[in-house]
Protein backbone atom coordinates (compact mmCIF):
# COMPACT_ATOMS: atom_id res chain seq x y z
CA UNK A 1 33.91 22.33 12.30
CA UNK A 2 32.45 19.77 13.42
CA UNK A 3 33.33 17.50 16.57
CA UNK A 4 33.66 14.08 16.07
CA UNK A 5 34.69 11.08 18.80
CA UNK A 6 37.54 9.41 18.03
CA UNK A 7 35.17 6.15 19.24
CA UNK A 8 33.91 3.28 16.94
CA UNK A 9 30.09 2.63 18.31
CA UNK A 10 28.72 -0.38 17.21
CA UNK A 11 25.04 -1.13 18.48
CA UNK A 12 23.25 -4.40 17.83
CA UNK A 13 19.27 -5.20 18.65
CA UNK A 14 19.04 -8.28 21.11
CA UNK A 15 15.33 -9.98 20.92
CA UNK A 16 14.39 -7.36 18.38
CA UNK A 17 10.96 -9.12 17.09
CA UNK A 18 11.05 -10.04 13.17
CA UNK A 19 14.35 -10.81 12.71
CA UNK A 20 16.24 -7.69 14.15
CA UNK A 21 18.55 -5.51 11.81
CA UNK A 22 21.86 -5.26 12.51
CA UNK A 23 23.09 -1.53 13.43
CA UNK A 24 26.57 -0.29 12.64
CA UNK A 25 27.46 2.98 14.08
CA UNK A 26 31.34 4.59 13.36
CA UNK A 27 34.24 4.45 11.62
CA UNK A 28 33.90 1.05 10.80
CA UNK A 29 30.04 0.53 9.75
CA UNK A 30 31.55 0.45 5.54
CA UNK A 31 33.79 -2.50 6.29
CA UNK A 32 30.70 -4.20 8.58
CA UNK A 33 29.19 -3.79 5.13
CA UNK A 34 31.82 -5.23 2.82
CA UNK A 35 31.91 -8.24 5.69
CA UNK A 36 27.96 -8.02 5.44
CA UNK A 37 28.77 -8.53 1.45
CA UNK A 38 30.87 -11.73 1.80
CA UNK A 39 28.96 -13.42 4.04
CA UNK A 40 25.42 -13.16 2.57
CA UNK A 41 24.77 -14.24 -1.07
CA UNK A 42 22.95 -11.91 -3.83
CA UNK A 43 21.98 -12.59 -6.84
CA UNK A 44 21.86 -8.80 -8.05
CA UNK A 45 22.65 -5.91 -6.16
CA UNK A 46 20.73 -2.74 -6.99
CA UNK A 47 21.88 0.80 -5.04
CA UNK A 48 19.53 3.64 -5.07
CA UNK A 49 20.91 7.10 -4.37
CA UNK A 50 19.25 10.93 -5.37
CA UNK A 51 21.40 12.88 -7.48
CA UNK A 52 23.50 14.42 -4.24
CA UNK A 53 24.44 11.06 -2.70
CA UNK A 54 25.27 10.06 -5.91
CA UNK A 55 28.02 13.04 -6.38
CA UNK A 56 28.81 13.17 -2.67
CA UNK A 57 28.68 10.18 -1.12
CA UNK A 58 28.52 6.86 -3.69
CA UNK A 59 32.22 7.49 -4.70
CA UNK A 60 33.01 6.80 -0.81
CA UNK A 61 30.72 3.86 -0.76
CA UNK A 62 31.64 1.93 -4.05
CA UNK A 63 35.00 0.72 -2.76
CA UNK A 64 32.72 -1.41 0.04
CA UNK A 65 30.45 -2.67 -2.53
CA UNK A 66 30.49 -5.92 -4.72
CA UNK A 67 29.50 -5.62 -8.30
CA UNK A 68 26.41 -3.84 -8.20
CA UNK A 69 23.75 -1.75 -11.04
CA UNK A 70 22.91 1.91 -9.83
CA UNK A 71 19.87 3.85 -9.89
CA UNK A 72 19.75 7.90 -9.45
CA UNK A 73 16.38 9.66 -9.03
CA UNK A 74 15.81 13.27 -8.46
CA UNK A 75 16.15 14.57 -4.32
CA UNK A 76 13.86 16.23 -2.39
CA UNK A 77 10.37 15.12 -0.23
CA UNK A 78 8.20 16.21 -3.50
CA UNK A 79 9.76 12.95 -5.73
CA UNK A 80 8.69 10.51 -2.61
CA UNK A 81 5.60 9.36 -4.46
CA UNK A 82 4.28 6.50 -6.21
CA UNK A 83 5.52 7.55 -9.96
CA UNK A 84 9.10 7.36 -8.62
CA UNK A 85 8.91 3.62 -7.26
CA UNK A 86 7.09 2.94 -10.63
CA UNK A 87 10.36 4.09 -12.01
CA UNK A 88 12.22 1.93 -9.83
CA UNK A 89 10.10 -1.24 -10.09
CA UNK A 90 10.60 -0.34 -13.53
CA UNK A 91 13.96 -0.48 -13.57
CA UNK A 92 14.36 -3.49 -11.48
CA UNK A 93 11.92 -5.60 -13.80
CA UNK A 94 13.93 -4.54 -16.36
CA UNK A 95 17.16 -6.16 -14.48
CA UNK A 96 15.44 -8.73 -14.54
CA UNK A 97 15.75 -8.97 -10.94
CA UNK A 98 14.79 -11.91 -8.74
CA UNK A 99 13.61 -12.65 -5.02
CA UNK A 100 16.93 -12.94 -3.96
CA UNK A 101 18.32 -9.86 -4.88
CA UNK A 102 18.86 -7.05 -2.32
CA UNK A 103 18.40 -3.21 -2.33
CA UNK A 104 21.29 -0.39 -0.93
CA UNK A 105 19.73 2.41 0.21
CA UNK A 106 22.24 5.25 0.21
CA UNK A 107 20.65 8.35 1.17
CA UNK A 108 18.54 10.61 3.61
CA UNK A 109 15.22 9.87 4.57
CA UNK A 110 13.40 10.21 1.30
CA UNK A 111 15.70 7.29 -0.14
CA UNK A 112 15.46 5.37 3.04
CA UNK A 113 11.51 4.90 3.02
CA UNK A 114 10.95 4.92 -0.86
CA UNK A 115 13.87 2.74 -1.35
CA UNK A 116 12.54 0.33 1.47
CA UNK A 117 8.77 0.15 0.19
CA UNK A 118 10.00 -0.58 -3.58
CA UNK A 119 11.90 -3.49 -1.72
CA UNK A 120 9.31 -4.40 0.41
CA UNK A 121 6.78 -4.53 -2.14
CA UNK A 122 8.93 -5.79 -5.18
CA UNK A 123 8.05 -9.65 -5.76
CA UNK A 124 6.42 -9.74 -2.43
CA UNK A 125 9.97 -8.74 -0.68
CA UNK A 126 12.66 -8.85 -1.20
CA UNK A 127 16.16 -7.94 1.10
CA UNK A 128 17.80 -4.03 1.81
CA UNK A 129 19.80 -2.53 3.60
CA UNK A 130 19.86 1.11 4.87
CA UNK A 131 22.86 2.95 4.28
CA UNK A 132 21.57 6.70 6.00
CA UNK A 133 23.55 10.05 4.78
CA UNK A 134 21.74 12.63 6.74
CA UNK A 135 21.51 12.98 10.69
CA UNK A 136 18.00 12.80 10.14
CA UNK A 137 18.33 9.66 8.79
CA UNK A 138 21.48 8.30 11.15
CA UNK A 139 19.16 9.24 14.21
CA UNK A 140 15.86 8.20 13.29
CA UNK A 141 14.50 7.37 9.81
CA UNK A 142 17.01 4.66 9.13
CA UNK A 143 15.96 2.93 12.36
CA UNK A 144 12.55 0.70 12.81
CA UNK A 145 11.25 -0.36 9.60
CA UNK A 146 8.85 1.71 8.88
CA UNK A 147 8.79 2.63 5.20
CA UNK A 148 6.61 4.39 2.64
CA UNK A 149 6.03 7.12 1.08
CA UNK A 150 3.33 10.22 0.51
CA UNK A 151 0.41 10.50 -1.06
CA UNK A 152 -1.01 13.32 -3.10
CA UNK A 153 0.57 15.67 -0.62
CA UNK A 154 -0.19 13.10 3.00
CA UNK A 155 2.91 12.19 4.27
CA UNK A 156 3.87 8.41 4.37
CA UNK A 157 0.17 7.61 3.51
CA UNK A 158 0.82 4.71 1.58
CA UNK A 159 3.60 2.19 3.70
CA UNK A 160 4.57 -0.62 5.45
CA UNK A 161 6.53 -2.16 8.23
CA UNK A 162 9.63 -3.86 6.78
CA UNK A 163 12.71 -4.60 8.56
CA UNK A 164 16.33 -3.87 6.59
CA UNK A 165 19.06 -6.91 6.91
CA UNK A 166 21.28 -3.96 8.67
CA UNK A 167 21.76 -0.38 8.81
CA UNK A 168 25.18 1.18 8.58
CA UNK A 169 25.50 4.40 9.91
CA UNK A 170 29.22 6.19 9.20
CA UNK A 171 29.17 9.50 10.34
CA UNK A 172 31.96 10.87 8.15
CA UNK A 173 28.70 11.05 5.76
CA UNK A 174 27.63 13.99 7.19
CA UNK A 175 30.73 16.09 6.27
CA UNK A 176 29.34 16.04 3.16
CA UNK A 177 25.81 18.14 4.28
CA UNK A 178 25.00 21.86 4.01
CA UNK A 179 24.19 23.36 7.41
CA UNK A 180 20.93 23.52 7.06
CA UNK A 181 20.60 19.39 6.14
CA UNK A 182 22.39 19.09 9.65
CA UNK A 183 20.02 21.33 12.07
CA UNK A 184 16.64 19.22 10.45
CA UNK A 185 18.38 15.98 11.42
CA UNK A 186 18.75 17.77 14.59
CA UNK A 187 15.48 17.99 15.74
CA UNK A 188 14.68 14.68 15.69
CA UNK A 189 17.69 14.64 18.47
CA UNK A 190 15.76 16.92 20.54
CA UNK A 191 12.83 15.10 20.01
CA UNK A 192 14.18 11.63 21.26
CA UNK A 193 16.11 13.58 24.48
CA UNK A 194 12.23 15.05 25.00
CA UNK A 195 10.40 11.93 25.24
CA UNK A 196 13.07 9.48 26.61
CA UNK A 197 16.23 10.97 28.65
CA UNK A 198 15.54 13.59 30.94
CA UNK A 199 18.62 14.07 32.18
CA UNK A 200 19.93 14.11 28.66
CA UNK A 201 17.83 16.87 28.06
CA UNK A 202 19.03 18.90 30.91
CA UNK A 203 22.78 18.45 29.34
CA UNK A 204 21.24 19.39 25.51
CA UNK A 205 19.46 22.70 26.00
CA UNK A 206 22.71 24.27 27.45
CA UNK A 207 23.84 23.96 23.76
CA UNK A 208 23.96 26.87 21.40
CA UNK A 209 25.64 25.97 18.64
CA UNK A 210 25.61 22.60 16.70
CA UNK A 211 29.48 22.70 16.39
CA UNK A 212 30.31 21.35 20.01
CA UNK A 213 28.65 18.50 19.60
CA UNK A 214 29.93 15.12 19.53
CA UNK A 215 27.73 13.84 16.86
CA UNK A 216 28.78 10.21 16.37
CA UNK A 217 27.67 10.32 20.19
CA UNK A 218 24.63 11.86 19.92
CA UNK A 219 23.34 9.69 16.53
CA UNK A 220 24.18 6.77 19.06
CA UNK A 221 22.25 8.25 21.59
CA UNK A 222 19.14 8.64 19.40
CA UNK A 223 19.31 4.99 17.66
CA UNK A 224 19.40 3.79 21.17
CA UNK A 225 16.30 5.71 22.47
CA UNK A 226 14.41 5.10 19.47
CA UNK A 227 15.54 0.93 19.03
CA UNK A 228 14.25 0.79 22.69
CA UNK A 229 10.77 2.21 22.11
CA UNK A 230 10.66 -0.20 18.80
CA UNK A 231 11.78 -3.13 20.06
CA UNK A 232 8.73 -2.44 22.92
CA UNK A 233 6.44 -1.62 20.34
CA UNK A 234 6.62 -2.60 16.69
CA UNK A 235 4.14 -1.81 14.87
CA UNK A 236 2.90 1.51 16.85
CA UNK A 237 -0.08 0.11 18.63
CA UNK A 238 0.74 2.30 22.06
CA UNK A 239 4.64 3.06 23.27
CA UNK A 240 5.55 3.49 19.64
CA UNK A 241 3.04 6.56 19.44
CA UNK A 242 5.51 8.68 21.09
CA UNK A 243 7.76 8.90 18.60
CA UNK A 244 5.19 11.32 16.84
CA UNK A 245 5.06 14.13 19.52
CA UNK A 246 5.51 17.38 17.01
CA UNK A 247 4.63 15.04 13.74
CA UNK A 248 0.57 15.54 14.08
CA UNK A 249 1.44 19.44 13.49
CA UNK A 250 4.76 19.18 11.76
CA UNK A 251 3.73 17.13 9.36
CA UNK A 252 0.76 18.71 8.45
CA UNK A 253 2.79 21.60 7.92
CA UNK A 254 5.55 19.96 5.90
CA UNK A 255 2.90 18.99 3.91
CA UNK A 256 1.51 22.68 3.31
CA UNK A 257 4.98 23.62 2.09
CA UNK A 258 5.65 20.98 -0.19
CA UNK A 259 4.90 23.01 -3.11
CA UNK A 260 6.12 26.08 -2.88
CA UNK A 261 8.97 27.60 -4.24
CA UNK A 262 11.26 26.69 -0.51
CA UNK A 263 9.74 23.86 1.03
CA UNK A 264 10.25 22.92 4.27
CA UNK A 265 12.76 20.47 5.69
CA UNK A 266 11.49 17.73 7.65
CA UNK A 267 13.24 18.70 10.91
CA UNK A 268 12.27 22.11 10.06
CA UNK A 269 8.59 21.50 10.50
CA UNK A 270 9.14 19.43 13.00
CA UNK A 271 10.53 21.87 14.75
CA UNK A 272 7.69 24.21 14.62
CA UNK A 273 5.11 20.88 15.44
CA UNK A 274 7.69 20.20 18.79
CA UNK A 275 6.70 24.19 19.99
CA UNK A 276 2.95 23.52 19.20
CA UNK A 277 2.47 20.04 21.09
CA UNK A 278 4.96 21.45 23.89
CA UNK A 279 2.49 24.16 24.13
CA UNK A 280 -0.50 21.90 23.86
CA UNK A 281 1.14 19.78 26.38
CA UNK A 282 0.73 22.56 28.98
CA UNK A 283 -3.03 23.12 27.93
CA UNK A 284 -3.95 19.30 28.50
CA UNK A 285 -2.32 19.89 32.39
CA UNK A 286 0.75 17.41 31.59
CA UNK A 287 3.38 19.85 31.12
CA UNK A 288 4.71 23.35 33.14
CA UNK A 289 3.88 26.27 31.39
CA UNK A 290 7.48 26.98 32.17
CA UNK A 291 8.68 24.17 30.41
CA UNK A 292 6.92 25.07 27.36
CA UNK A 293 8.99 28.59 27.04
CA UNK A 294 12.03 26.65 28.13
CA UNK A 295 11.29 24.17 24.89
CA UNK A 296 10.28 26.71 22.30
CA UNK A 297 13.30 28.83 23.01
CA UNK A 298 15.48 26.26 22.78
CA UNK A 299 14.08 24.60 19.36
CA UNK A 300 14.12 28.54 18.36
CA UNK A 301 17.83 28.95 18.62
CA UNK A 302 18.47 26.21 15.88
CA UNK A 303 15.23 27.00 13.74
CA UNK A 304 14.47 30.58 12.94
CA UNK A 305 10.91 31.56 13.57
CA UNK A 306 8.39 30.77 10.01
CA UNK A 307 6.16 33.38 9.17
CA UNK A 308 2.83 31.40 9.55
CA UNK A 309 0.03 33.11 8.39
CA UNK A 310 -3.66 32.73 10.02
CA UNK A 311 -5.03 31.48 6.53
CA UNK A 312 -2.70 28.72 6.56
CA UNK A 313 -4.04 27.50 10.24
CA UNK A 314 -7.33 25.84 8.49
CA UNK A 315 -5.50 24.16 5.83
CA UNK A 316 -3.36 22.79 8.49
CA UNK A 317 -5.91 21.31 10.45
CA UNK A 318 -8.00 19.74 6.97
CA UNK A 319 -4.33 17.96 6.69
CA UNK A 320 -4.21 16.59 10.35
CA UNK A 321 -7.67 15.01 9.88
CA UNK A 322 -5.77 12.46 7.74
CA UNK A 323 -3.18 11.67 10.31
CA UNK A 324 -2.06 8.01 10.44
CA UNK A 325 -3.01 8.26 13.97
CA UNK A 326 -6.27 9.38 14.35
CA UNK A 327 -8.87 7.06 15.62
CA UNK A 328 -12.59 7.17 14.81
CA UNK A 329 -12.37 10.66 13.04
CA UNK A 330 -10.30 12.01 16.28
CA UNK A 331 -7.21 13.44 15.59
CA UNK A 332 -4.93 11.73 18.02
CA UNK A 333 -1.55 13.66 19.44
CA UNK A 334 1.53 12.46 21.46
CA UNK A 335 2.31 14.64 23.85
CA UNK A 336 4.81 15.28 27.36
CA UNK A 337 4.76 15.06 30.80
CA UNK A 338 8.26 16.35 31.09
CA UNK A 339 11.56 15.62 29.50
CA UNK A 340 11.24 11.65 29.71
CA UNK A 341 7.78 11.18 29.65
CA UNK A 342 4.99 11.52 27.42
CA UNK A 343 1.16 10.71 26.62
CA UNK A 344 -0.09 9.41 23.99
CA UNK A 345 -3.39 9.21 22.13
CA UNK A 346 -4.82 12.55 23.54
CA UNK A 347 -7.91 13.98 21.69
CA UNK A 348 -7.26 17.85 21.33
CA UNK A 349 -10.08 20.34 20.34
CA UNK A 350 -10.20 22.65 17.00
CA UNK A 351 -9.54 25.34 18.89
CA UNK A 352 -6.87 24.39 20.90
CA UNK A 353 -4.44 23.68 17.91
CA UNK A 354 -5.64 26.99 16.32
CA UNK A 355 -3.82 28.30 19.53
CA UNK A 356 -1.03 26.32 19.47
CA UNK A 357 0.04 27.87 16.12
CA UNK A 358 -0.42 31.37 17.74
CA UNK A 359 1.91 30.43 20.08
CA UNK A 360 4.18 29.34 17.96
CA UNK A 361 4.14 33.00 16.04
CA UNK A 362 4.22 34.93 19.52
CA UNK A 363 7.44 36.86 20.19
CA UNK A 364 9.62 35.13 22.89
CA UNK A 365 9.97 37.62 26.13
């Protein structure tokens, strides 16, 4: 079962640059929405969903919603590609709808980004909200307008920064996830304790089990790490960067898997990117070898160990050298000091990530 607080969180951006979004967190966020609704005017309302928010989660959000069309498409990271917004641009031109119509985005992180390109794209722009279902989403995707989607197998290769009118995060969403949904939202959390709250971290890897945690706490924990970074750096030329430490790897390996018969979660190869970098971290003298085996047997309590074969290692590494962050051909990495403190922009050799996937395969004691 999981533990929620009986507190209503709401958190709202101060001198957020670009008009800031307005953040919702608790029981509450779905009326902030229906008062969102009747004080902002619409011409058409459009709310995309996958086929499991649709069944799980629209029926709780329709009662908040004025009249409104609705638009299904198929879940999963291997429909977050240009032929689905083509359906959905589609669809919208065939609504006929204008510059001042707005776009719900009621899903994970897949809906999030492709929902918020199509909007930010459609007509030049037009308005969206976020409405996040997964932790994933509630912690980090739905937070910091960045949106996109991937490109013949790159992730978010193709994507812009684009701020929603407000995200509403209502954590009763997540009753709705199978266990596995919840522990890939849950690296992100560890992610966001790694980089920005050391003595948060100290409290988190005492954990064991996903079940004692307070997770309307901990999403508002995250969105407040995260918003901070943001508001510092908006469009990820430095602080911003550290919001990547485990995504050079992880996403390269998320990636890999898209096409096979399981594919990864995002959290999932995250996860394995987190043990890497950690790892790497040590090598480039920032972190204690002893905090490296403290981090990877941590992350390996909630994510079982992948079978990564040595094959896959060089396929890996051809995906990293089209990282978003790389810089004249180098690929660039965000690594840590320590639980609160990171470095970013740190040129790693061939080699040394050929290790770091090693390490992630060695046997823990």
């Amino acid at each position: 079962m999981i533990k929620w607080s009986s507190s209503t969180f709401y958190f709202i951006l101060h001198n957020f640059p670009l008009n800031p979004p307005l953040i919702h967190i608790g029981a509450l966020s779905l009326q902030a929405l229906s008062t969102f609704f009747q004080t902002t005017s619409y011409t058409q309302i459009l709310v995309l969903m996958d086929e499991n928010t649709s069944d799980a989660c629209y029926p709780l959000l329709k009662p908040f919603l004025p009249p409104h069309k609705t638009l299904v498409l198929p879940p999963g990271e291997q429909h977050k590609h240009l032929q689905s917004c083509m359906a959905v641009w589609q669809e919208m031109t065939d609504l006929r709808m204008d510059r001042k119509a707005l776009v719900v985005n009621l899903g994970g992180g897949v809906i999030g980004d492709l929902g918020g390109f199509v909007a930010g794209t459609y007509k030049r722009g037009i308005d969206f909200v976020q409405v996040p279902t997964t932790l994933l989403a509630q912690v980090d995707a739905s937070v910091g307008g960045k949106v996109g989607v991937d490109f013949k197998a790159f992730k978010n290769q193709i994507g812009l920064f684009a701020e929603p009118k407000g995200v509403f995060i209502w954590p009763d969403f997540l009753e709705t996830l199978p266990e596995r949904e919840l522990h890939s939202g849950f690296a992100e959390v560890i992610k966001h304790h790694l980089i920005g709250d050391a003595k948060g971290w100290e409290a988190l890897k005492t954990i064991r089990s996903m079940e004692t945690l307070d997770l309307a706490a901990i999403i508002q924990h995250s969105v407040k790490i995260k918003s901070a970074i943001v508001k510092a750096d908006r469009k990820e030329h430095g602080a911003r960067k550290a919001l990547n430490f485990g995504h050079t790897i992880g996403h390269a390996i998320e990636s890999e898997y898209l096409d096979s018969p399981v594919p990864l979660l995002h959290g999932e190869a995250i996860a394995i990117g987190m043990i890497c970098e950690a790892w790497l971290s040590w090598k480039q003298g920032f972190l204690s070898e002893t905090a490296v085996a403290e981090i990877k047997e941590f992350i390996l309590t909630f994510f079982p160990q992948q079978k990564l074969s040595k094959a896959q290692f060089s396929h890996f590494y051809q995906r990293m050298l089209n990282d978003k962050k790389n810089q004249g051909g180098a690929i660039q990495f965000s690594l840590i000091e320590g639980p609160g403190r990171y470095q970013i922009e740190q040129e790693v050799p061939r080699e040394l990530i050929m290790k770091s996937l090693d390490f992630y395969g060695e046997e823990i004691g």
